[in-house]
Protein backbone atom coordinates (compact mmCIF):
# COMPACT_ATOMS: atom_id res chain seq x y z
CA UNK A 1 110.33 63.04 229.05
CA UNK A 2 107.67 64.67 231.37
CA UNK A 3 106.01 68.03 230.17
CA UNK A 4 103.98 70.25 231.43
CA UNK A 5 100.47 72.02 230.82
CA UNK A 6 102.50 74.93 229.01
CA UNK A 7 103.27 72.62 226.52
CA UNK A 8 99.70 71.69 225.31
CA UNK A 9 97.44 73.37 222.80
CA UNK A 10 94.40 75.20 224.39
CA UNK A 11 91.85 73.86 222.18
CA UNK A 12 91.84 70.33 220.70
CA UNK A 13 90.22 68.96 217.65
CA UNK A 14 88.24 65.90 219.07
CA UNK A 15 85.31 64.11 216.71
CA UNK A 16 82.77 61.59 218.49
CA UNK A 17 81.58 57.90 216.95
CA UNK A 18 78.76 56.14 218.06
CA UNK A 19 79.20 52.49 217.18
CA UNK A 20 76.19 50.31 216.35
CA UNK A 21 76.09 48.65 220.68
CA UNK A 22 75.38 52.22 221.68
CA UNK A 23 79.03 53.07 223.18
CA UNK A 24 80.97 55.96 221.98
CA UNK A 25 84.68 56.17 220.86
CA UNK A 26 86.82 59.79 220.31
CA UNK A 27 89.62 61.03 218.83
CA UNK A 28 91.75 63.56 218.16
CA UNK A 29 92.05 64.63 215.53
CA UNK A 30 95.19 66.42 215.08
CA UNK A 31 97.02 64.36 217.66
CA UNK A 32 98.21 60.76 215.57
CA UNK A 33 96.93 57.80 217.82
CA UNK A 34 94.93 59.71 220.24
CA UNK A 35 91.91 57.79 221.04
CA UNK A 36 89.66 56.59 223.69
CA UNK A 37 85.98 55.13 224.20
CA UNK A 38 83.38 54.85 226.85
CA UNK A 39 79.99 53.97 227.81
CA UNK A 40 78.52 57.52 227.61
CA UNK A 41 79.86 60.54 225.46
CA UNK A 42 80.31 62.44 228.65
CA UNK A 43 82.47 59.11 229.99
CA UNK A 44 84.40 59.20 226.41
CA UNK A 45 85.13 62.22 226.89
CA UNK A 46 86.33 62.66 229.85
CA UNK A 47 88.42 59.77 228.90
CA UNK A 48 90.15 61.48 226.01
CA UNK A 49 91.34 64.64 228.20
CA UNK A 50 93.20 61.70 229.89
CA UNK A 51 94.15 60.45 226.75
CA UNK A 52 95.11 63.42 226.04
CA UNK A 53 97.64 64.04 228.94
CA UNK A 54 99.14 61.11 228.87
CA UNK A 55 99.77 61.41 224.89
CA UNK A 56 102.07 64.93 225.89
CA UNK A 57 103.35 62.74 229.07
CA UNK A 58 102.03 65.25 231.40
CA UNK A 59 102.88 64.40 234.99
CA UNK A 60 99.34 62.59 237.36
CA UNK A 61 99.98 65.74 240.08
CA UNK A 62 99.34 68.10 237.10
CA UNK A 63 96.78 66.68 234.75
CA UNK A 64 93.85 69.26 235.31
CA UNK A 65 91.11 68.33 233.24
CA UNK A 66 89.54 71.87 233.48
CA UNK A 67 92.83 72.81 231.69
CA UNK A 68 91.22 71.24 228.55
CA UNK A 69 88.24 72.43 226.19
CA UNK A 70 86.88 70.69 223.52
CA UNK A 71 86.13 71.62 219.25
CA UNK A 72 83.99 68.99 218.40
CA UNK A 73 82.75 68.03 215.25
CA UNK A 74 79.49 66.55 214.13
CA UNK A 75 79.37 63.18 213.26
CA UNK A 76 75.99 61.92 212.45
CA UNK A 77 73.43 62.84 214.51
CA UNK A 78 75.99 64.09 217.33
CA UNK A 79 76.99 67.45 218.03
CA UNK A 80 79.19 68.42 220.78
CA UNK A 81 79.81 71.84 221.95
């Protein structure tokens, strides 16, 4: 069943990993099995507002990532704001 923006939360936990190659892996935190990775943190990020959407089955035609905002939490040396 399809949903739509109304239905997510304006602010999402989200902590940031940096494994030991350099790439960068994210969750969220509040959302069980939400989790993506990428090259960059800006890439992993961007990849976990998709993740994101498609974990609330919102519909491709109204996935707007500006929609989304992140709380970030430290982990290591990496802040996120």
């Amino acid at each position: 069943m399809s949903h739509t923006l109304s239905h997510l939360p304006r602010q999402v936990p989200v902590r940031i990993h940096q494994d030991t190659d350099g790439r960068f892996w994210a969750e969220a935190t509040d959302l069980p099995g939400c989790y993506t990775q990428g090259a960059t943190m800006d890439e992993a990020l961007q990849n976990m507002k998709d993740a994101i959407f498609t974990y609330f089955e919102v519909p491709k035609d109204q996935a707007n990532p500006a929609f989304l905002r992140y709380e970030a939490e430290t982990v290591g040396q990496l802040v996120v704001a």
